[in-house]
C-alpha atoms as a PDB file:
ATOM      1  CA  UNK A   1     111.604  19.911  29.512  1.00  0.00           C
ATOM      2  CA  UNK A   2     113.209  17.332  27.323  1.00  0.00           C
ATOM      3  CA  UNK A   3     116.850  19.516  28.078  1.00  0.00           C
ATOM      4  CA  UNK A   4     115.928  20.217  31.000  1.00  0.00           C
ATOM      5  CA  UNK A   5     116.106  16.156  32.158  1.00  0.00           C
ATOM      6  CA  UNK A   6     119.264  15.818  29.968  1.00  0.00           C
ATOM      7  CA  UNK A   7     120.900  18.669  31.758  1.00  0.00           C
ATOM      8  CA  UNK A   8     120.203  17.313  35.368  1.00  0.00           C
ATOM      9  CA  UNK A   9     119.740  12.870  34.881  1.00  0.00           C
ATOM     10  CA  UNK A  10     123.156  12.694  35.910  1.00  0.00           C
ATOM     11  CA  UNK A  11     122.747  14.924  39.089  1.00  0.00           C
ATOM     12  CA  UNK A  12     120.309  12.904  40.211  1.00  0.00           C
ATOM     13  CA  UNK A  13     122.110   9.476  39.376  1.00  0.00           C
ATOM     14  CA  UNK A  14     124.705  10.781  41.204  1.00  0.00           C
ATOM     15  CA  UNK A  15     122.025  12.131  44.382  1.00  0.00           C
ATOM     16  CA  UNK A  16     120.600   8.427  43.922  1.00  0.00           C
ATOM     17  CA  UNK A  17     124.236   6.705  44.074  1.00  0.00           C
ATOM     18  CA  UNK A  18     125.320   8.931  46.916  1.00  0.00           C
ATOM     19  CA  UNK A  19     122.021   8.290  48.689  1.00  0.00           C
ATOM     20  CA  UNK A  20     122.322   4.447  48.293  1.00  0.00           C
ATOM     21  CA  UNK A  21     125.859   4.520  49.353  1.00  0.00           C
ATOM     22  CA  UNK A  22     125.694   6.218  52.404  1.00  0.00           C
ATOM     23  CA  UNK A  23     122.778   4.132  53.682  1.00  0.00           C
ATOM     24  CA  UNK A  24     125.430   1.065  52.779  1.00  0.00           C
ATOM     25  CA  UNK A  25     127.952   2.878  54.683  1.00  0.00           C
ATOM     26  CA  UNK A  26     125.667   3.544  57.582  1.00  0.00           C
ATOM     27  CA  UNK A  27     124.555  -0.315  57.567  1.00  0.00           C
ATOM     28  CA  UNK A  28     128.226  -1.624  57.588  1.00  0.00           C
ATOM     29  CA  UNK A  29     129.192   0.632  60.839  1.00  0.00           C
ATOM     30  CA  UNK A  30     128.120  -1.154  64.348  1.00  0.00           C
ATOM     31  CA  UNK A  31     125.495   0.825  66.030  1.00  0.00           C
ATOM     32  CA  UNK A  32     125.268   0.799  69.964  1.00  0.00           C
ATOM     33  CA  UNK A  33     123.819  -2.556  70.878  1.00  0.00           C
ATOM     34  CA  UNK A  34     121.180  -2.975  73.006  1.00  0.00           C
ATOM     35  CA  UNK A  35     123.332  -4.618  75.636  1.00  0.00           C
ATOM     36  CA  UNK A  36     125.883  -1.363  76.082  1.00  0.00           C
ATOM     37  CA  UNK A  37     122.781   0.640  75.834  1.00  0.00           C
ATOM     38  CA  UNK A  38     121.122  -0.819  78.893  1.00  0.00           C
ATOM     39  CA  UNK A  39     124.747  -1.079  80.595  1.00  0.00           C
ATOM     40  CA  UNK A  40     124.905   2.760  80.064  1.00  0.00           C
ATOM     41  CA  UNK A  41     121.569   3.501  81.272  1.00  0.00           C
ATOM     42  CA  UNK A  42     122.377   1.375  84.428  1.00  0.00           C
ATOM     43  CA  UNK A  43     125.518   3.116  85.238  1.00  0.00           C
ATOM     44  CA  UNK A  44     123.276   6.603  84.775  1.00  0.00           C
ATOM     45  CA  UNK A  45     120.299   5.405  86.981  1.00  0.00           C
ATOM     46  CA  UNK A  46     122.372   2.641  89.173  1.00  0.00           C
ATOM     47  CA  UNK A  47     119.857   0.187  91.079  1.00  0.00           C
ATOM     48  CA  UNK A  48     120.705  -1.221  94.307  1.00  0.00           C
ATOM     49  CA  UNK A  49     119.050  -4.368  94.179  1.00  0.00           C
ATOM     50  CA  UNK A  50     120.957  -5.530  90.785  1.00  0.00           C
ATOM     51  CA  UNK A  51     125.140  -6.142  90.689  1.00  0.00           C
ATOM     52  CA  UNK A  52     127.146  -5.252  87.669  1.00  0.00           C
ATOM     53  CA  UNK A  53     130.190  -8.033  87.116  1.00  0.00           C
ATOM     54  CA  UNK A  54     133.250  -6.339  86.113  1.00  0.00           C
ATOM     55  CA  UNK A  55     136.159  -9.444  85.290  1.00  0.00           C
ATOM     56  CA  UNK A  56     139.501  -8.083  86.490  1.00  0.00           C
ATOM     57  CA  UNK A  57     142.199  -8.493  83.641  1.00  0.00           C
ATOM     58  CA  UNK A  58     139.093  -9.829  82.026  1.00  0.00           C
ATOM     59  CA  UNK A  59     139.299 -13.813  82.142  1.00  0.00           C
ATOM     60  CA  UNK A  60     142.827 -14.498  82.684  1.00  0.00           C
ATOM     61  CA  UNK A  61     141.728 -17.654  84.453  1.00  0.00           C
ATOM     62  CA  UNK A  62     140.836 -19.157  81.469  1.00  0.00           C
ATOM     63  CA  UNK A  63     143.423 -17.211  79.103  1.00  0.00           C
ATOM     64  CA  UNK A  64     146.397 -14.893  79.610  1.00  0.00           C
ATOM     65  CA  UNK A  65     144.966 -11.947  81.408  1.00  0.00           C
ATOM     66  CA  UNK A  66     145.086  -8.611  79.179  1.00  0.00           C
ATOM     67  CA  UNK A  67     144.770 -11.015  75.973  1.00  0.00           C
ATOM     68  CA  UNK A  68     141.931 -10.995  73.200  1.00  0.00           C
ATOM     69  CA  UNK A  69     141.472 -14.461  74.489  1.00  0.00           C
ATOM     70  CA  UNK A  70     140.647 -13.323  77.838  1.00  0.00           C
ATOM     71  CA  UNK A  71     138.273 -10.644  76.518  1.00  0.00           C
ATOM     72  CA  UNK A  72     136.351 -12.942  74.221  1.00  0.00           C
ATOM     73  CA  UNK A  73     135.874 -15.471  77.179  1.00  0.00           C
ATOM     74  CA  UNK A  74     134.806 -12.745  79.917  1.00  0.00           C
ATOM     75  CA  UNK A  75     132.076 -11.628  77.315  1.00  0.00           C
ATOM     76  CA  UNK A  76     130.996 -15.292  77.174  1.00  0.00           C
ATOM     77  CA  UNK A  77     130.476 -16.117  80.909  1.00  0.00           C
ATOM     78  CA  UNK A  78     128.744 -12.908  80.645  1.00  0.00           C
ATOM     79  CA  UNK A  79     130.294  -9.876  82.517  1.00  0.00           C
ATOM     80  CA  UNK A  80     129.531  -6.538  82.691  1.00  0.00           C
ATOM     81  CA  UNK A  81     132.475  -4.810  82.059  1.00  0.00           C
ATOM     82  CA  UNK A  82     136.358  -5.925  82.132  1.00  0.00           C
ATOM     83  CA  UNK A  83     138.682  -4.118  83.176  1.00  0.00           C
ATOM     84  CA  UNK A  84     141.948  -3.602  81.007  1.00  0.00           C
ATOM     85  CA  UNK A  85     145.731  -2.215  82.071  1.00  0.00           C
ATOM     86  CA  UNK A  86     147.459   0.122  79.812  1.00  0.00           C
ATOM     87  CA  UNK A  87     151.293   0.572  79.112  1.00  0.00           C
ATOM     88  CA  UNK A  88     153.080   2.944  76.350  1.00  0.00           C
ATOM     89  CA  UNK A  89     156.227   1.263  74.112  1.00  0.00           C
ATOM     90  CA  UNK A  90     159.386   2.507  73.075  1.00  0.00           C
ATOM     91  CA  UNK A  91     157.341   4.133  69.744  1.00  0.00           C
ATOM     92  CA  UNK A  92     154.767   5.307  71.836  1.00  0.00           C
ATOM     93  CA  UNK A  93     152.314   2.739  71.013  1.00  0.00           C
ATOM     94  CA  UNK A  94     149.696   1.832  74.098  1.00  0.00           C
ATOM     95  CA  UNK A  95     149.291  -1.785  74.448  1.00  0.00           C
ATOM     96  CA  UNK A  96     147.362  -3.668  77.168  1.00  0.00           C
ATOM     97  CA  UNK A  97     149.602  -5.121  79.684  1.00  0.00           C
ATOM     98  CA  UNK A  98     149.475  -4.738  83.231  1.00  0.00           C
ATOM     99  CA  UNK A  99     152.992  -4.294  84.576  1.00  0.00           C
ATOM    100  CA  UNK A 100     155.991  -1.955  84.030  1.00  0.00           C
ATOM    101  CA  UNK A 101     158.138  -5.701  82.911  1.00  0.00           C
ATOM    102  CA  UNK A 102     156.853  -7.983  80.781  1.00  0.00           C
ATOM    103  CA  UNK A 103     158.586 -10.723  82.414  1.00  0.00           C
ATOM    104  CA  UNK A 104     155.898 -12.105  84.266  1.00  0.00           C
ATOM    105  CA  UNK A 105     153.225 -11.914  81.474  1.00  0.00           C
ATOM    106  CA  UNK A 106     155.202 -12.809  78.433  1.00  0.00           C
ATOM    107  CA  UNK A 107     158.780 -15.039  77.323  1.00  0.00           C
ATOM    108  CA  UNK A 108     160.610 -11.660  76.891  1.00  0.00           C
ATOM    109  CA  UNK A 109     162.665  -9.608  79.715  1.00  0.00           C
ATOM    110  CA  UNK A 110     162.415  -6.010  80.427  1.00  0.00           C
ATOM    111  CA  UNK A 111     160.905  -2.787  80.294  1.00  0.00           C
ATOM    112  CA  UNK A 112     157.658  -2.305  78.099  1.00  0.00           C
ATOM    113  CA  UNK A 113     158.903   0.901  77.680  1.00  0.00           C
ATOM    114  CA  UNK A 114     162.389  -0.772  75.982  1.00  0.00           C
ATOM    115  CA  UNK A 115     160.786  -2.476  73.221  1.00  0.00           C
ATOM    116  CA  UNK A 116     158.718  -1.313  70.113  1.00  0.00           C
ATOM    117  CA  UNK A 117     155.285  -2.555  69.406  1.00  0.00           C
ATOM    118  CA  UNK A 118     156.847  -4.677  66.216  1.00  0.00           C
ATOM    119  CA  UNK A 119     159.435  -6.462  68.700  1.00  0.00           C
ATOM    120  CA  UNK A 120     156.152  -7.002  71.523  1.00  0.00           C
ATOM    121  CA  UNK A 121     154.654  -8.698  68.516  1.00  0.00           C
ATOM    122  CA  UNK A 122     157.187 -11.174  68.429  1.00  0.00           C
ATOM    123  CA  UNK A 123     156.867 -12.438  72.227  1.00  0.00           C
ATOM    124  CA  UNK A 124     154.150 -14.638  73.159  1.00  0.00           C
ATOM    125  CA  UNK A 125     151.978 -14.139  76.449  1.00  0.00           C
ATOM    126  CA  UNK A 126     151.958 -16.462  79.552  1.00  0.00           C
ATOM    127  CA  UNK A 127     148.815 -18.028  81.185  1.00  0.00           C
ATOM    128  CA  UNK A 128     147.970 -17.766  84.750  1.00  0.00           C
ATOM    129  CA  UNK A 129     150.580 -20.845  85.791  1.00  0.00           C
ATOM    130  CA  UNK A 130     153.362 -19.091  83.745  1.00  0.00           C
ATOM    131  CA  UNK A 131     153.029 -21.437  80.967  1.00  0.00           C
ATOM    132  CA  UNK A 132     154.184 -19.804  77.689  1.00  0.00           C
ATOM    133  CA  UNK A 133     150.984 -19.573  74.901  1.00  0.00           C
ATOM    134  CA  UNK A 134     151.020 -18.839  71.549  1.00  0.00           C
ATOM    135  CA  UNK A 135     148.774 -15.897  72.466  1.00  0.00           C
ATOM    136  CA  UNK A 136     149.914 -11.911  72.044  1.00  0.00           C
ATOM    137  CA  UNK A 137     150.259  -8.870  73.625  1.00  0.00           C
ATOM    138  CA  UNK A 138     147.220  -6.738  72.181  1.00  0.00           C
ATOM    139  CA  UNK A 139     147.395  -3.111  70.997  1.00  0.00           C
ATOM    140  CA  UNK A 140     144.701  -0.754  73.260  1.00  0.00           C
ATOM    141  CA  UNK A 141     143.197  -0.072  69.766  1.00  0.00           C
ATOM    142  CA  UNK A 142     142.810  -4.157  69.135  1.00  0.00           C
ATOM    143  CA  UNK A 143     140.893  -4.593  72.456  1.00  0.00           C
ATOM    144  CA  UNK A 144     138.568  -1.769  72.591  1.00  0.00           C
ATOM    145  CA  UNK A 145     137.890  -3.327  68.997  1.00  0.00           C
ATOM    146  CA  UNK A 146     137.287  -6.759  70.061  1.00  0.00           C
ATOM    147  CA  UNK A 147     135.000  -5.288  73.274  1.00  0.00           C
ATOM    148  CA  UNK A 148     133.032  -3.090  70.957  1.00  0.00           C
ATOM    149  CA  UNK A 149     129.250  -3.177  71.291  1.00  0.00           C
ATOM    150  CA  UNK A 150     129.837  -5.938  73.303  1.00  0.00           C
ATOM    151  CA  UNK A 151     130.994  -5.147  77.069  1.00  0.00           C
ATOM    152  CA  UNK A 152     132.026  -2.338  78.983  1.00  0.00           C
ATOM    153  CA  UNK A 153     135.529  -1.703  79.510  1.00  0.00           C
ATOM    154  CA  UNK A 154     137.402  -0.444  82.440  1.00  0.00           C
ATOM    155  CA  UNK A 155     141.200   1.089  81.546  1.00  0.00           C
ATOM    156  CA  UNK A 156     143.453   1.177  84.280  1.00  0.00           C
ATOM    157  CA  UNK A 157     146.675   2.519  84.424  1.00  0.00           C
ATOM    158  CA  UNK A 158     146.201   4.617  81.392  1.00  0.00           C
ATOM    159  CA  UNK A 159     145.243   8.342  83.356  1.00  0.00           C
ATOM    160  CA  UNK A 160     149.078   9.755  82.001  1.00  0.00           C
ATOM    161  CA  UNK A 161     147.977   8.842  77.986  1.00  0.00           C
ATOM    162  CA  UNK A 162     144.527  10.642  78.446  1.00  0.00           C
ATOM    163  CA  UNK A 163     144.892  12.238  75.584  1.00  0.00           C
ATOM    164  CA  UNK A 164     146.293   9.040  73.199  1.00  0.00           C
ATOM    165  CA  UNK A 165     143.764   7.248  74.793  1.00  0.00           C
ATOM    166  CA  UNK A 166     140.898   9.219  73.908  1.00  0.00           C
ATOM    167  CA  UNK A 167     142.311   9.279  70.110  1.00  0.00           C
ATOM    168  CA  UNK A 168     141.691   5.202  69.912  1.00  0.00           C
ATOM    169  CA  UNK A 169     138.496   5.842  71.619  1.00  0.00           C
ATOM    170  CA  UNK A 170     137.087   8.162  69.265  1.00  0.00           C
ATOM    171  CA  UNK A 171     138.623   5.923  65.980  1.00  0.00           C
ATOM    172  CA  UNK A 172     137.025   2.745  67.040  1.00  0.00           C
ATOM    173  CA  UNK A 173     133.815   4.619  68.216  1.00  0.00           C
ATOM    174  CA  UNK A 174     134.141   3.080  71.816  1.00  0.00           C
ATOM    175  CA  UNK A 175     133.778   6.176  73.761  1.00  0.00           C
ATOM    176  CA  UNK A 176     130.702   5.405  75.426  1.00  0.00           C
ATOM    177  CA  UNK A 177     131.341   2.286  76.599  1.00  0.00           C
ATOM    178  CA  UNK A 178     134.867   2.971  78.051  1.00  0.00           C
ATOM    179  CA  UNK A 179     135.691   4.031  81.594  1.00  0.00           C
ATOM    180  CA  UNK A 180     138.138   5.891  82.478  1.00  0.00           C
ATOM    181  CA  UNK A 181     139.797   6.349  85.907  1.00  0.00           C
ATOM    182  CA  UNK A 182     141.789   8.044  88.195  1.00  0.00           C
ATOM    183  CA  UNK A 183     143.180   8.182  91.679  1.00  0.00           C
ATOM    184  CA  UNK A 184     143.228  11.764  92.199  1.00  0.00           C
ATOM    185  CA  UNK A 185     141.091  14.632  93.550  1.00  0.00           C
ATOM    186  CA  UNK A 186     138.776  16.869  91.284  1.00  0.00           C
ATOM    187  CA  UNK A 187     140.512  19.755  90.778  1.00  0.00           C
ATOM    188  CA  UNK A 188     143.682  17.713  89.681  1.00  0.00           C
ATOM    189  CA  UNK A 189     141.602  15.933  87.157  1.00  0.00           C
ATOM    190  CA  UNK A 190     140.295  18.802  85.847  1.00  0.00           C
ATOM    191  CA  UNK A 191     143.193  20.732  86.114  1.00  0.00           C
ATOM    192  CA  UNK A 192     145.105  18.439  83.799  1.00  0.00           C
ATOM    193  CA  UNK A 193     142.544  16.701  81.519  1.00  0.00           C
ATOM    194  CA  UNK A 194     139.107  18.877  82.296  1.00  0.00           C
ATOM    195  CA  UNK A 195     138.457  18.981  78.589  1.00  0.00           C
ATOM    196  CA  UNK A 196     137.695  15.367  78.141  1.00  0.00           C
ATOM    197  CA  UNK A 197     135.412  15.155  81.040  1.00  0.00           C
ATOM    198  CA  UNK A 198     132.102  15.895  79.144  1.00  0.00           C
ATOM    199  CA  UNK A 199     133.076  13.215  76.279  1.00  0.00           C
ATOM    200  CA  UNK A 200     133.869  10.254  78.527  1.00  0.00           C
ATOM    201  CA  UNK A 201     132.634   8.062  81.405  1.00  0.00           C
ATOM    202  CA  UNK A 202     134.953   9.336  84.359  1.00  0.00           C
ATOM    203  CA  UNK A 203     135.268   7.550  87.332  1.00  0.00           C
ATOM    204  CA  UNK A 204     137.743   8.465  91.029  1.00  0.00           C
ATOM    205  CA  UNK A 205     139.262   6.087  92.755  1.00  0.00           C
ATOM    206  CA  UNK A 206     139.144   7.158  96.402  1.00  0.00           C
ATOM    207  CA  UNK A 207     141.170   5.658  99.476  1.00  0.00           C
ATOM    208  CA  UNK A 208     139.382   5.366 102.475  1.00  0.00           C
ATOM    209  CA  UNK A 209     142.585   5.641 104.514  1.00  0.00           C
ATOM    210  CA  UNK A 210     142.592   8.997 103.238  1.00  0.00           C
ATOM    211  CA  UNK A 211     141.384  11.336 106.153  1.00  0.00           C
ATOM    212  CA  UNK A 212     139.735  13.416 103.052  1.00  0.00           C
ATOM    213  CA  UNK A 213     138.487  10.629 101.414  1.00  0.00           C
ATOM    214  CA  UNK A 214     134.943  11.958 102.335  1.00  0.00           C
ATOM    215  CA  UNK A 215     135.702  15.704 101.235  1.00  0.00           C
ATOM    216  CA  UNK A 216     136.981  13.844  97.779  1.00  0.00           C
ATOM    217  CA  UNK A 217     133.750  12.274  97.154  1.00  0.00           C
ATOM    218  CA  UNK A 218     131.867  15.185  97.677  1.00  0.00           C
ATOM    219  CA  UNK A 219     134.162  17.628  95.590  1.00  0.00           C
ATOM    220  CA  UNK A 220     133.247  14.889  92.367  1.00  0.00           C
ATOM    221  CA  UNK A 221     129.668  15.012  93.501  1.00  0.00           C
ATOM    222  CA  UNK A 222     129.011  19.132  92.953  1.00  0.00           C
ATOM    223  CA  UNK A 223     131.262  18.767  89.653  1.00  0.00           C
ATOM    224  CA  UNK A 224     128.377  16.081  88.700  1.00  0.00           C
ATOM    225  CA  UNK A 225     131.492  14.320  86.844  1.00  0.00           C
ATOM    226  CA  UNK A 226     131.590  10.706  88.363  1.00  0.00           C
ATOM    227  CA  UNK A 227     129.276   7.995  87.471  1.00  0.00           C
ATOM    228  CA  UNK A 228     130.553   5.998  90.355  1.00  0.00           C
ATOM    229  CA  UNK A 229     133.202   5.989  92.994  1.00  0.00           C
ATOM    230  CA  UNK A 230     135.117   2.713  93.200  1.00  0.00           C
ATOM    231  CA  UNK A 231     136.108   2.604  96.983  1.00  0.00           C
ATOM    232  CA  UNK A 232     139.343   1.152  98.354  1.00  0.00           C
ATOM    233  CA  UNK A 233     139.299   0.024 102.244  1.00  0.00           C
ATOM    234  CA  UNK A 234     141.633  -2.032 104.498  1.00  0.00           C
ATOM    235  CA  UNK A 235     139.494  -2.638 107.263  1.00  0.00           C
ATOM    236  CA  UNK A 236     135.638  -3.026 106.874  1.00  0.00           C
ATOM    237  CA  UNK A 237     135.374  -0.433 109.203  1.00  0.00           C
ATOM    238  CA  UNK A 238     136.506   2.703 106.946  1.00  0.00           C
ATOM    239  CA  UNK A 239     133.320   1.797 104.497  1.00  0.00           C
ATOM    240  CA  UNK A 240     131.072   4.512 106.904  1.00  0.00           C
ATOM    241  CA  UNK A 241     126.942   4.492 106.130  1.00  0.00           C
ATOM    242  CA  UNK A 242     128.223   8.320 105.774  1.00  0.00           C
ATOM    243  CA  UNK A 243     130.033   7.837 102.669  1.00  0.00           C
ATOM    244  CA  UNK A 244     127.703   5.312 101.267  1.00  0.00           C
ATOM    245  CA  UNK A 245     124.925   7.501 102.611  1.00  0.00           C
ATOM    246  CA  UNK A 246     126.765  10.295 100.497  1.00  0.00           C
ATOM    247  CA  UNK A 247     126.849   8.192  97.030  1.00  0.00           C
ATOM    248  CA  UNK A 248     123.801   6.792  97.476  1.00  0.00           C
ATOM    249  CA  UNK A 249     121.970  10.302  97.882  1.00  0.00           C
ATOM    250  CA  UNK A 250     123.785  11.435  94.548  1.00  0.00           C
ATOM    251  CA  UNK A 251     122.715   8.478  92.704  1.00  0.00           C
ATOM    252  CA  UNK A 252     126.042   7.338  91.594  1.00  0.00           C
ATOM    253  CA  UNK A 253     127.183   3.936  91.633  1.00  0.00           C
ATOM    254  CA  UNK A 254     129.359   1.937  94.540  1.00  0.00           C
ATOM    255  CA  UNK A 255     132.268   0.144  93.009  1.00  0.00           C
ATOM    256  CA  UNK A 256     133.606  -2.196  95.646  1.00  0.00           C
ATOM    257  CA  UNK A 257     136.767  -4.825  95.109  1.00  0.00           C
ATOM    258  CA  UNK A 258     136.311  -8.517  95.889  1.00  0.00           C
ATOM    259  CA  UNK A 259     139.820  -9.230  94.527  1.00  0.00           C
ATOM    260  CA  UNK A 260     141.755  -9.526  97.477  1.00  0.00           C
ATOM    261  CA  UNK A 261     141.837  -8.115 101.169  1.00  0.00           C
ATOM    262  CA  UNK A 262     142.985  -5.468 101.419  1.00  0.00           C
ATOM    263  CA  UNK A 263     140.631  -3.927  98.967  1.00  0.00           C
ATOM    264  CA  UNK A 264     137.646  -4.685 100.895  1.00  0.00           C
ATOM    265  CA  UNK A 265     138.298  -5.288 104.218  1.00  0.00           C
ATOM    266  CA  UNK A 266     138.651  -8.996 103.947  1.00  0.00           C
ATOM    267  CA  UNK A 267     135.558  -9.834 101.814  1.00  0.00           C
ATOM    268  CA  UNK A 268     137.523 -10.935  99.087  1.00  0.00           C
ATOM    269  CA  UNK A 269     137.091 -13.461  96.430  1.00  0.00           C
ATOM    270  CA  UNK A 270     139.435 -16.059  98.340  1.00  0.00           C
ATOM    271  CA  UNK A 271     137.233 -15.848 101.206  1.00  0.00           C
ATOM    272  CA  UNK A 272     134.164 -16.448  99.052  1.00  0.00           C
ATOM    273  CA  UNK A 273     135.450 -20.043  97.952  1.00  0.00           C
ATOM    274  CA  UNK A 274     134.719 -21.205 101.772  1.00  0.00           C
ATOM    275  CA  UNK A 275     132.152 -18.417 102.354  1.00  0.00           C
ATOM    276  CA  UNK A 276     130.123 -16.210  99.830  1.00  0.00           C
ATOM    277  CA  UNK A 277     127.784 -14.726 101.778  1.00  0.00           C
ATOM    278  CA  UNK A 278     130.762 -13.045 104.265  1.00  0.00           C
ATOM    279  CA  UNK A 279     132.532 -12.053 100.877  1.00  0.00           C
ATOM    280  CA  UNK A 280     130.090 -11.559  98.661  1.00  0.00           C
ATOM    281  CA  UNK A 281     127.249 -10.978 100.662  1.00  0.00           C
ATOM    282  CA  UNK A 282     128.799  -8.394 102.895  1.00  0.00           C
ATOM    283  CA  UNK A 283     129.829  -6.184  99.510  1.00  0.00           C
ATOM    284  CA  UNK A 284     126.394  -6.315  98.571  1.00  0.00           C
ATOM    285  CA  UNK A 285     124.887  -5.357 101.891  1.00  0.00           C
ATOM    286  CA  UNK A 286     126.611  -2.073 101.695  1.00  0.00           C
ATOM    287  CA  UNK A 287     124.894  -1.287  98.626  1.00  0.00           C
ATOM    288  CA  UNK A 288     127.541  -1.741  95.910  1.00  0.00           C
ATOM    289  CA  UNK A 289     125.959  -2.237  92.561  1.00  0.00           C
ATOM    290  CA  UNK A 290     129.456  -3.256  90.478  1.00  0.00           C
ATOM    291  CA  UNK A 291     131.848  -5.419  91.568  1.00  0.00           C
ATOM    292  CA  UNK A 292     135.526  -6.209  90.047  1.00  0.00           C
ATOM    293  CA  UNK A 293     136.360  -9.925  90.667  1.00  0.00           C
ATOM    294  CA  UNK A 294     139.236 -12.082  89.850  1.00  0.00           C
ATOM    295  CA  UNK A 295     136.180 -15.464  89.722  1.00  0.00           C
ATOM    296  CA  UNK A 296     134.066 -14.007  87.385  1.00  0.00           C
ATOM    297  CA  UNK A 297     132.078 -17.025  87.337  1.00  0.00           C
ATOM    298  CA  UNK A 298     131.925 -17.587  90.981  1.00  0.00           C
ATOM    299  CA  UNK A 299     130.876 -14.186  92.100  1.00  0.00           C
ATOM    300  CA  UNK A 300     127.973 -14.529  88.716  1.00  0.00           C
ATOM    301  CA  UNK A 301     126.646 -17.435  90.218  1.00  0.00           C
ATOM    302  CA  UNK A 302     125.727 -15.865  93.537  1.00  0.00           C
ATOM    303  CA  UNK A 303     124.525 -12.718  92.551  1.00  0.00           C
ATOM    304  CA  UNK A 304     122.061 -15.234  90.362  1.00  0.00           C
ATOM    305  CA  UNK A 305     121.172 -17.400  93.186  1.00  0.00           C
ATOM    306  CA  UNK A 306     120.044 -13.974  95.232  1.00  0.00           C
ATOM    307  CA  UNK A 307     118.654 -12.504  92.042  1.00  0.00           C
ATOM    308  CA  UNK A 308     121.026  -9.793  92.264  1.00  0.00           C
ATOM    309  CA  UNK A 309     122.012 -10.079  88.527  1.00  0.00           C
ATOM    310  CA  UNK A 310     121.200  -7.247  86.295  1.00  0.00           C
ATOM    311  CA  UNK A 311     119.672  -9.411  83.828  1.00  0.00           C
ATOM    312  CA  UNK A 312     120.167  -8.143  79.968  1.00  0.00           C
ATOM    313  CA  UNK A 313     118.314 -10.433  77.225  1.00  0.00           C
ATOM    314  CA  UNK A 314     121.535 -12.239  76.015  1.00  0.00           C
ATOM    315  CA  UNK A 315     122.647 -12.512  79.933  1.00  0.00           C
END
């Protein structure tokens, strides 16, 4: 017995060390809060009588849209979900930046796609009156980071870097909480990236010019792939009871624009400075339960007055 505990004490130091340790690793990684937990659950069993905020370009009234800054000060007025642009460099690195130029975001000239990440580093980010900050241009890996277990997050303009994209999900463990987009029908999506649509939150982008637009929604329906539709419309008109009729009965959620008009029809954010209810309002009476919004703090403030807020404990 005596050999028998000489023979196998350090086996089970090393069982104990390797225990301890991985119960130190497992304490040091973020779990899902309860915040993007109930956000999750939401977007799986939308409600019609509560509004998810989504901040477009997170805050950039407050901070250079597409910037850390901008994140960290969405997640403190308390959105939903913001909604981030992606762009690829010269050395195929995705940063967050909304246009093909970085001339109107930043004090550099040119294509994104003519300059490496390091040289990006080096220019410094404009605010919302074109004043030049000492703010940067972050890498997609940075602001999925600084989002994590904290908001949702919306990538736009990132469908042709699927697969990258999915890659920087997966490292910073971000996967479910980002969603993904795409203006196309269902069998081009799955056509082109079908294997990722099990492993991430997928949502079309549908038209309502389009004379299919109907026949589009339905197609995503059957596949049982969307968690919501975000709906585009010129004229107030094209937003049918059909089509809402259609989402609705599928239990998906209704992701209507407030940025500008023609988005929604005219119910835009502008014309909620003068009028909320005809902006606001109107969105909600067509049973949308997220809404993207360049006044964050604004459209919050209304859905609390009408207790339309989906209200989380830290809200």
């Amino acid at each position: 017995m005596i050999m028998t505990l000489k023979i196998f004490s350090p086996l089970l130091f090393i069982f104990c060390y390797l225990g301890i340790y991985h119960a130190i690793i497992e304490e040091s990684i973020p779990q899902e809060t309860g915040r993007i937990h109930e956000l999750r659950a939401y977007l799986d069993n939308p409600s019609d009588s509560m509004v998810l905020v989504v901040a477009h370009r997170a805050d950039w009234r407050n901070a250079p849209e597409n910037s850390l800054e901008a994140i960290r000060s969405a997640i403190e007025i308390g959105v939903d979900m913001i909604e981030l642009d992606v762009r690829k460099t010269k050395d195929n690195q995705l940063v967050v930046i909304h246009d093909k130029t970085i001339d109107r975001t930043t004090n550099g000239k040119g294509k994104v796609t003519d300059w490496t990440l390091e040289e990006l580093k080096k220019l410094n980010l404009k605010n919302g009156q074109g004043r030049v900050t000492r703010f940067k241009i972050p890498t997609l890996e940075e602001a999925l980071l600084e989002a994590k277990g904290k908001v949702l997050v919306n990538l736009d303009k990132s469908y042709n870097y699927f697969d990258q994209v999915y890659e920087i999900m997966e490292r910073t463990g971000t996967t479910n909480q980002v969603v993904m987009k795409a203006k196309k029908p269902y069998a081009v999506v799955k056509k082109e990236f079908g294997k990722y649509l099990d492993k991430v939150i997928f949502m079309p982008i549908v038209d309502l010019k389009d004379d299919n637009a109907l026949e589009i929604i339905q197609e995503y329906i059957v596949s049982g792939t969307a968690v919501a539709f975000e709906l585009v419309f010129k004229e107030d008109a094209m937003l049918t009871d059909e089509i809402i009729k259609e989402i609705k009965n599928a239990q998906k959620s209704l992701w209507i624009n407030s940025l500008w008009d023609d988005l929604n029809g005219g119910h835009s954010d502008d014309l909620a400075l003068s009028d909320k209810d005809n902006a606001y309002g109107w969105i909600v009476s067509k049973n949308a339960n997220i809404i993207q919004t360049d006044r964050s703090e604004l459209l919050l403030s209304f859905l609390k007055e009408n207790q339309l807020r989906y209200t989380l404990d830290n809200d």
